[in-house]
Protein backbone atom coordinates (compact mmCIF):
# COMPACT_ATOMS: atom_id res chain seq x y z
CA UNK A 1 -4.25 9.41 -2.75
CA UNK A 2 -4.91 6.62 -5.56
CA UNK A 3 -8.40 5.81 -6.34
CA UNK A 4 -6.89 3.39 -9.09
CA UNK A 5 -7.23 -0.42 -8.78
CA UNK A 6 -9.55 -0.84 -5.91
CA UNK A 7 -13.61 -0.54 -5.87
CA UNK A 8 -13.94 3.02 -4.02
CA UNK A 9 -16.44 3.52 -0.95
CA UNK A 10 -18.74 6.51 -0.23
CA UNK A 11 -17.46 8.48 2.78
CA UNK A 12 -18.61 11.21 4.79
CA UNK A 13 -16.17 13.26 4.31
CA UNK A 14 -14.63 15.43 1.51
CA UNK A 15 -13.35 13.28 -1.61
CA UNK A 16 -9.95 15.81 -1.70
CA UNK A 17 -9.02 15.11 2.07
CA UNK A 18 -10.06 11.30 2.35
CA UNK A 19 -10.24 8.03 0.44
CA UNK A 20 -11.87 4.97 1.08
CA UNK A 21 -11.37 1.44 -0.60
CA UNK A 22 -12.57 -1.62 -0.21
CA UNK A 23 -10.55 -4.98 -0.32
CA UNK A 24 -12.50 -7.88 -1.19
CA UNK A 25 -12.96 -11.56 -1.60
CA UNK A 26 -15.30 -13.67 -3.91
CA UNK A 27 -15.78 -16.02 -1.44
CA UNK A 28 -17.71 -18.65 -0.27
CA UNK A 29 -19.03 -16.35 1.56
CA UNK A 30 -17.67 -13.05 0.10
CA UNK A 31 -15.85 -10.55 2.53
CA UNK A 32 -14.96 -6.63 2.42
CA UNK A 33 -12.20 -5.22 4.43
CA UNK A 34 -12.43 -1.56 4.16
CA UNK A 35 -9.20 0.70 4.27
CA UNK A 36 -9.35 4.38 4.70
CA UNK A 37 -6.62 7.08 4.14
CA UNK A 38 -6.93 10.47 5.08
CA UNK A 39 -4.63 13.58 3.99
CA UNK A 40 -4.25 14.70 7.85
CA UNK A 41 -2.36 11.17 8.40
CA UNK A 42 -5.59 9.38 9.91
CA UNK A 43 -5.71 6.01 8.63
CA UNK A 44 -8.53 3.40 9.13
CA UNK A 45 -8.23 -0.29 8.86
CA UNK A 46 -12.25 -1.80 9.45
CA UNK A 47 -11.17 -5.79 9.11
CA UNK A 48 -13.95 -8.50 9.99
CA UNK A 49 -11.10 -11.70 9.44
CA UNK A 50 -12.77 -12.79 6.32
CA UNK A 51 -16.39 -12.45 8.07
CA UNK A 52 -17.75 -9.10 6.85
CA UNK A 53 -19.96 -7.65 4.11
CA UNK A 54 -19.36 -4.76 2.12
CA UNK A 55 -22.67 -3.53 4.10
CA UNK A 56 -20.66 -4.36 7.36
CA UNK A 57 -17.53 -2.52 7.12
CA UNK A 58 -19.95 0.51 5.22
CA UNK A 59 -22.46 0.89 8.44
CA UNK A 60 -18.81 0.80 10.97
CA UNK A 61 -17.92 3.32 8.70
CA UNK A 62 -20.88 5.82 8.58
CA UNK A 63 -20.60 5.27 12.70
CA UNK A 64 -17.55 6.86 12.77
CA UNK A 65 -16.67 11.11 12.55
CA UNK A 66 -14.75 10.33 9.31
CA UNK A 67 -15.07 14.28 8.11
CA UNK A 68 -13.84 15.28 11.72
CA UNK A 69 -10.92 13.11 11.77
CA UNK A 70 -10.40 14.03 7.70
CA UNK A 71 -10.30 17.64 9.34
CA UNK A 72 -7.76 17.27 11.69
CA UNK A 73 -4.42 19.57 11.97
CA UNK A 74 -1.54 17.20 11.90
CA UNK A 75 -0.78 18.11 15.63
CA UNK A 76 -3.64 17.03 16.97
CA UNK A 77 -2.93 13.29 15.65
């Protein structure tokens, strides 16, 4: 999974089975998208449409069971 290029989020969930970056833009007002790729196939899109903070997409994030789903056999996807 590249980490190159794009300013890295924190995730809970190990750093060798997922990957989180965010996509930003300056603004006015500045938005995060946050993408999330996972080495059991689960992949996370958290898009607010040019409305959401870096703080936004982070507290979707830390809502969600991102080291279960990071977990995951692929035949349970």
């Amino acid at each position: 999974m590249s980490r190159a290029g794009f300013p890295q989020a924190a995730l809970d969930a190990p750093a060798d089975d997922a990957n989180g970056f965010y996509q930003c833009t300056p603004g006015p007002p500045p938005s995060c998208d946050l993408l999330i790729q996972m080495r059991s196939g689960v992949h996370l899109e958290i898009r607010g449409g040019g409305t959401s903070t870096r703080a936004d997409v982070d507290a979707l994030a830390g809502a969600l069971p991102l080291r279960a789903l990071a977990a995951l056999p692929a035949a349970s996807r």
